[in-house]
PDB file of N, CA and C in Angstrom:
ATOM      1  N   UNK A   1     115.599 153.237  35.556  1.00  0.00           N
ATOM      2  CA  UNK A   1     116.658 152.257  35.746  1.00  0.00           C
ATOM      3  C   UNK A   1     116.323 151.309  36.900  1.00  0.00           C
ATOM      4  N   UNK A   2     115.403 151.936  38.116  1.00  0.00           N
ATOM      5  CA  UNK A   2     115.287 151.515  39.236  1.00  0.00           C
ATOM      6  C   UNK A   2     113.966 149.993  38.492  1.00  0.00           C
ATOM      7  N   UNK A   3     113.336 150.202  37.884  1.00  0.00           N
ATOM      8  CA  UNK A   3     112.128 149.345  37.113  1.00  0.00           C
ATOM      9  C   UNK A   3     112.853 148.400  36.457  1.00  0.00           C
ATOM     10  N   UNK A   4     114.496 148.632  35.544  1.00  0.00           N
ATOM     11  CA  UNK A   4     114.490 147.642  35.341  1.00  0.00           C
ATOM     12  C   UNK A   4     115.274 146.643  35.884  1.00  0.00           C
ATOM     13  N   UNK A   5     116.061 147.563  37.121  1.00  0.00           N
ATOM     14  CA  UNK A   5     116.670 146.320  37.547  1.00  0.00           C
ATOM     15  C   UNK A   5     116.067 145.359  39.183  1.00  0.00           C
ATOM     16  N   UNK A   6     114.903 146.001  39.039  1.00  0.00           N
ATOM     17  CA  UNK A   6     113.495 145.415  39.808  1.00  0.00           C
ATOM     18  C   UNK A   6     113.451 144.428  39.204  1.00  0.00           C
ATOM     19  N   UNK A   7     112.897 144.555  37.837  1.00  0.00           N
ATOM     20  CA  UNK A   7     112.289 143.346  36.589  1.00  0.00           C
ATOM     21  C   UNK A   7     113.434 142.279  36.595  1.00  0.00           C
ATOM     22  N   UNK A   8     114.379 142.897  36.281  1.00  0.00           N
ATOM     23  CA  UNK A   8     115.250 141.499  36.001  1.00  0.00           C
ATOM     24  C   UNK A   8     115.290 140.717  37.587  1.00  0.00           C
ATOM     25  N   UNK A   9     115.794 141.252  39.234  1.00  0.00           N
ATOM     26  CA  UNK A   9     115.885 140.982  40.099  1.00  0.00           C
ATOM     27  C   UNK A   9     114.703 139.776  39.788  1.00  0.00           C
ATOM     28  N   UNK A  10     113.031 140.328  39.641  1.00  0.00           N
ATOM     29  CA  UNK A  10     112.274 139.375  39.560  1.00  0.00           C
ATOM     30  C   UNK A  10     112.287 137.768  38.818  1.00  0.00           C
ATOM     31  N   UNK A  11     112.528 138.739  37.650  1.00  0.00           N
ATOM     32  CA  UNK A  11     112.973 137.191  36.539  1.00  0.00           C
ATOM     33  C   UNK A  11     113.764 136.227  37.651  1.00  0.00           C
ATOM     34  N   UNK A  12     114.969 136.685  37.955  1.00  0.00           N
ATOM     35  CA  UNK A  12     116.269 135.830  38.177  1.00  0.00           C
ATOM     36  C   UNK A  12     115.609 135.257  39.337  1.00  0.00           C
ATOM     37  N   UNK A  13     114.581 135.608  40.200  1.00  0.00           N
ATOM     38  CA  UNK A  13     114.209 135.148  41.291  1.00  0.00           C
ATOM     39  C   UNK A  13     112.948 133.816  40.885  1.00  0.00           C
ATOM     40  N   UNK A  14     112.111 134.304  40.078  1.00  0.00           N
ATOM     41  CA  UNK A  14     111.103 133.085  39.557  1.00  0.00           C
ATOM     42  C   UNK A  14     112.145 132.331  38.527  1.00  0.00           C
ATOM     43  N   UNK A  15     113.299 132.643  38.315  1.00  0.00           N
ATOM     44  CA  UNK A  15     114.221 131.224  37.399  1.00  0.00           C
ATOM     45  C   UNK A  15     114.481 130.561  38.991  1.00  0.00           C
ATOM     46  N   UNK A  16     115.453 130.859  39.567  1.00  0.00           N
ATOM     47  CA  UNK A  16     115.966 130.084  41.154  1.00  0.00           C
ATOM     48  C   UNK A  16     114.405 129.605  41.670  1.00  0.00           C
ATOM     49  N   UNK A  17     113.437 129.619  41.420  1.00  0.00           N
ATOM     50  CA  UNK A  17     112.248 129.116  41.959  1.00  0.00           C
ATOM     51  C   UNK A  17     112.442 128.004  41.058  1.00  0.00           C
ATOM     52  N   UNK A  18     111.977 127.951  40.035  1.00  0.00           N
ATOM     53  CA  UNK A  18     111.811 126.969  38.457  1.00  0.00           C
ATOM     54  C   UNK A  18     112.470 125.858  39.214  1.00  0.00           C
ATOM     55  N   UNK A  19     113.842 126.270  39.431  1.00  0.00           N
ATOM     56  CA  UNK A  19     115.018 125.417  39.622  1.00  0.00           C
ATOM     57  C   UNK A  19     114.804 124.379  40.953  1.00  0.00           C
ATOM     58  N   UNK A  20     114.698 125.332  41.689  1.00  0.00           N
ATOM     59  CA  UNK A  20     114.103 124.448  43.296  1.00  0.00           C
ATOM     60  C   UNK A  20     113.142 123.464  43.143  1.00  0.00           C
ATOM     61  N   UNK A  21     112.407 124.276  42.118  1.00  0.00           N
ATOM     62  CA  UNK A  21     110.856 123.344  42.414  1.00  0.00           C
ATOM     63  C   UNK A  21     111.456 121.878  41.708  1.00  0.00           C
ATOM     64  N   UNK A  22     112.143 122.351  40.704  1.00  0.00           N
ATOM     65  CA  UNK A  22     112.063 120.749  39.673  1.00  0.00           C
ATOM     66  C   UNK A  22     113.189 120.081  40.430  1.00  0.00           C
ATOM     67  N   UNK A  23     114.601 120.924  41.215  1.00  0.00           N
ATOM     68  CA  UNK A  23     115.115 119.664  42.090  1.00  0.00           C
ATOM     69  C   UNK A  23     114.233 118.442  43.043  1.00  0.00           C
ATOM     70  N   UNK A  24     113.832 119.417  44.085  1.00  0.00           N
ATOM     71  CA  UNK A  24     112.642 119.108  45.260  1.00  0.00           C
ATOM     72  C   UNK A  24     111.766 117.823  44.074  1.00  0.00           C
ATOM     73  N   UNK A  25     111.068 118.246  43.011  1.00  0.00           N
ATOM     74  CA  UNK A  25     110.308 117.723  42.414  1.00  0.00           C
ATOM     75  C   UNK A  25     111.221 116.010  42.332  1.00  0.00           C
ATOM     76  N   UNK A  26     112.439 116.292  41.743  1.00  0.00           N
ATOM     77  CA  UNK A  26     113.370 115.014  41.321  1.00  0.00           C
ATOM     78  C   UNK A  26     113.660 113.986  42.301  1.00  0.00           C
ATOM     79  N   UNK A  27     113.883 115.214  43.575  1.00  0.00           N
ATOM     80  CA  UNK A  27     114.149 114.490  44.854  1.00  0.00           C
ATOM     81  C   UNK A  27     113.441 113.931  45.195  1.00  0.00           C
ATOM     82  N   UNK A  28     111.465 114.193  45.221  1.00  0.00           N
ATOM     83  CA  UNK A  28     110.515 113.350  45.789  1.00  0.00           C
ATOM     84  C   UNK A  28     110.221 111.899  44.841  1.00  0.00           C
ATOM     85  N   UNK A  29     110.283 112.565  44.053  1.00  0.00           N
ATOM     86  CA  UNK A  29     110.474 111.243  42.703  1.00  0.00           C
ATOM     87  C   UNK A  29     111.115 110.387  42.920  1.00  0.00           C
ATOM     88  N   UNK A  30     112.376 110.119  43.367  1.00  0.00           N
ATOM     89  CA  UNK A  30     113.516 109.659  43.690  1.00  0.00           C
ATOM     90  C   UNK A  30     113.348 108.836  45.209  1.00  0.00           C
ATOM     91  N   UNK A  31     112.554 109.303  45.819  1.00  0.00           N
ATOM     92  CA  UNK A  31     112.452 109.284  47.341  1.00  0.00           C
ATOM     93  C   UNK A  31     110.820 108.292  47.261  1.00  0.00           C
ATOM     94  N   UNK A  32     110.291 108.372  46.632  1.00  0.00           N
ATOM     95  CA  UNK A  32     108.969 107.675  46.443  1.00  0.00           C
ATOM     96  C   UNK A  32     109.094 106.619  45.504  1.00  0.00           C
ATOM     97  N   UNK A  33     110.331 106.259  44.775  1.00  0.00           N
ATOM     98  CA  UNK A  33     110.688 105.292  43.465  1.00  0.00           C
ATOM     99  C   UNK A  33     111.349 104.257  45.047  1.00  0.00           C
ATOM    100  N   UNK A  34     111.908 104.870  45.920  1.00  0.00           N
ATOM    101  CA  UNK A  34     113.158 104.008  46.734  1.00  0.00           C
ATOM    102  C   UNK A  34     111.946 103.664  47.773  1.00  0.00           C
ATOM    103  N   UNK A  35     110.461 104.332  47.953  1.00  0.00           N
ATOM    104  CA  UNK A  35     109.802 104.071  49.114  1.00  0.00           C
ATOM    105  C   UNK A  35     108.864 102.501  48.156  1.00  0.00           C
ATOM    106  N   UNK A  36     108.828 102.744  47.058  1.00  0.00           N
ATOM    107  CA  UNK A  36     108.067 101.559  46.801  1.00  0.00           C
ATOM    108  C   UNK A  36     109.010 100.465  46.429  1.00  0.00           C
ATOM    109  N   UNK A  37     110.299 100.641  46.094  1.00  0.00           N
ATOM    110  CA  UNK A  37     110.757  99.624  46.437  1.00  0.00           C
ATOM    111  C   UNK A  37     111.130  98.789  47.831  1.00  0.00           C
ATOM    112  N   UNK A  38     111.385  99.496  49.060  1.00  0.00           N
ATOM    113  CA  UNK A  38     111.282  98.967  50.279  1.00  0.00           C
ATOM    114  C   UNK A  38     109.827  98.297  50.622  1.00  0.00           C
ATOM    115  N   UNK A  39     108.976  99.151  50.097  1.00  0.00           N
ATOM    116  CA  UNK A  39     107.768  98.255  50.468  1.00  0.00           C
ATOM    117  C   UNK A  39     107.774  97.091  49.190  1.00  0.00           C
ATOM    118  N   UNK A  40     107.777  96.760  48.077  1.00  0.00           N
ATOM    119  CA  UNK A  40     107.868  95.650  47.676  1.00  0.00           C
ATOM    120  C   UNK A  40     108.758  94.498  48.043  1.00  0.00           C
ATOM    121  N   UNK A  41     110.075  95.198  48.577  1.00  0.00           N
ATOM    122  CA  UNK A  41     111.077  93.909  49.357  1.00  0.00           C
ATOM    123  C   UNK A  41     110.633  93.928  50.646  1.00  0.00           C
ATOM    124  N   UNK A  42     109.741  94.413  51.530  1.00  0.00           N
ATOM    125  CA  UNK A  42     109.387  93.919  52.271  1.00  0.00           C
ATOM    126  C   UNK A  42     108.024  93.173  52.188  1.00  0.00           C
ATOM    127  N   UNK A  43     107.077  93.197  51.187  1.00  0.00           N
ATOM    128  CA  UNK A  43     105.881  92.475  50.665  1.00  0.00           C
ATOM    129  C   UNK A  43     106.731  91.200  50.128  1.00  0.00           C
ATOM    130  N   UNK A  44     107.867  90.784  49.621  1.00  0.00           N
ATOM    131  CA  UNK A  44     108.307  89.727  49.191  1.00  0.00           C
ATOM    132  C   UNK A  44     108.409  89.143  50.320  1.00  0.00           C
ATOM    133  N   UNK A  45     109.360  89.306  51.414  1.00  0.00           N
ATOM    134  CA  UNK A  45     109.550  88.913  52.300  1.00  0.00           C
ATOM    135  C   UNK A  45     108.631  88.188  53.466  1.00  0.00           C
ATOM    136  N   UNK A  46     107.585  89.328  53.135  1.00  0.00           N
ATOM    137  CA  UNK A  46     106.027  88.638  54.204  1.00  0.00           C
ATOM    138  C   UNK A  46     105.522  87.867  53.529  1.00  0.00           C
ATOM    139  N   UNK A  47     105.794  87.373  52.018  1.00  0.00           N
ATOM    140  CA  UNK A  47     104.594  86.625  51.322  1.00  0.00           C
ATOM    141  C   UNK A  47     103.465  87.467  51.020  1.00  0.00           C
ATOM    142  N   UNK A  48     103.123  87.094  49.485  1.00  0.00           N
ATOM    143  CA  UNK A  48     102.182  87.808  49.322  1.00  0.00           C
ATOM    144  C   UNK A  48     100.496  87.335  49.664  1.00  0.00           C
ATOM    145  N   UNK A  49      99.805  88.339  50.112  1.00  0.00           N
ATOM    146  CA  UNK A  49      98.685  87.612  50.627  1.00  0.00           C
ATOM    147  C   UNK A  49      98.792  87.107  52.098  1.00  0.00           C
ATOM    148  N   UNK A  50      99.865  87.692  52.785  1.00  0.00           N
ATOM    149  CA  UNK A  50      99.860  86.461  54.127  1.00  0.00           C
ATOM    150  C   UNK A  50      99.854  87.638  55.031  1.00  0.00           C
ATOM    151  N   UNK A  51      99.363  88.995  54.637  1.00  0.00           N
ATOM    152  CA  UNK A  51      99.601  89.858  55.979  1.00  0.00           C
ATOM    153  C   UNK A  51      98.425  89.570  56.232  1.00  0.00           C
ATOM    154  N   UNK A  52      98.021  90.471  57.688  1.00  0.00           N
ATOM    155  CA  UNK A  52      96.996  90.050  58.541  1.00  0.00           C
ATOM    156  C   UNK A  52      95.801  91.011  58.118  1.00  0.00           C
ATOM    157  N   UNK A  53      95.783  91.840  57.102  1.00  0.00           N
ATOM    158  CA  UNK A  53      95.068  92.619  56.341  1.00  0.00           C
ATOM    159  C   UNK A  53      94.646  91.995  54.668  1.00  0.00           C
ATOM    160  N   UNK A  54      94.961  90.939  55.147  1.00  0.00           N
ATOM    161  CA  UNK A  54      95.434  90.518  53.733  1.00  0.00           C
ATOM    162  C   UNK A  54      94.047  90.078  53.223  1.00  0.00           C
ATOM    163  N   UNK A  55      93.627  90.090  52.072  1.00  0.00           N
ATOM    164  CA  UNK A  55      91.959  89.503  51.590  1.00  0.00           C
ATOM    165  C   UNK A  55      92.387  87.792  51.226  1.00  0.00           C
ATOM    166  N   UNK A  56      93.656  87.585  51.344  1.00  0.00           N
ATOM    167  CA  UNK A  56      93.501  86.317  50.505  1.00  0.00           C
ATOM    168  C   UNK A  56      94.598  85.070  51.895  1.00  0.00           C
ATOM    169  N   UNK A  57      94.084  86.070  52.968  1.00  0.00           N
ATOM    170  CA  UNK A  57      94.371  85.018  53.980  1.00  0.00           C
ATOM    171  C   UNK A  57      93.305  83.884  54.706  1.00  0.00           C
ATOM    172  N   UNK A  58      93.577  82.713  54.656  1.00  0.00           N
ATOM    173  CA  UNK A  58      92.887  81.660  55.047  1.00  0.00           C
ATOM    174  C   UNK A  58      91.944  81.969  56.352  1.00  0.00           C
ATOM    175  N   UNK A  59      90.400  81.675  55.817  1.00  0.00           N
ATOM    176  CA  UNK A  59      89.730  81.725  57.123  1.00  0.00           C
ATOM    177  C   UNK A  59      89.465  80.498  57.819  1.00  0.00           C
ATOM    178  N   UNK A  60      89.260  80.819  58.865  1.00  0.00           N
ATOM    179  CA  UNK A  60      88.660  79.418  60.329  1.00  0.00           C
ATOM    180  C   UNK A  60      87.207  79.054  60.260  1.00  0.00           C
TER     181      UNK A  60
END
């Protein structure tokens, strides 16, 4: 009895894993969808091509 309610304890513990991982997973998704949009409204804002790293800034 002690084996199987080990086994199930286990199951129920790698399901609450499953679960974490694919929130966490949604959350970084979510968190990296909102990070490239700040960096594209801030690339609008600088002009594109006009940072100081930029390959397509005017040389002297």
């Amino acid at each position: 009895m002690e084996e199987l309610d080990a086994e199930l304890a286990a199951e129920e513990r790698e399901e609450v894993l499953e679960e974490e991982i694919a929130y966490h997973t949604a959350k970084l998704e979510n968190l990296q969808a909102v990070l490239a949009e700040v960096k594209r409204t801030k690339g609008d804002e600088m002009g594109v091509g006009s940072g100081p790293h930029s390959n397509k800034r005017r040389r002297n």
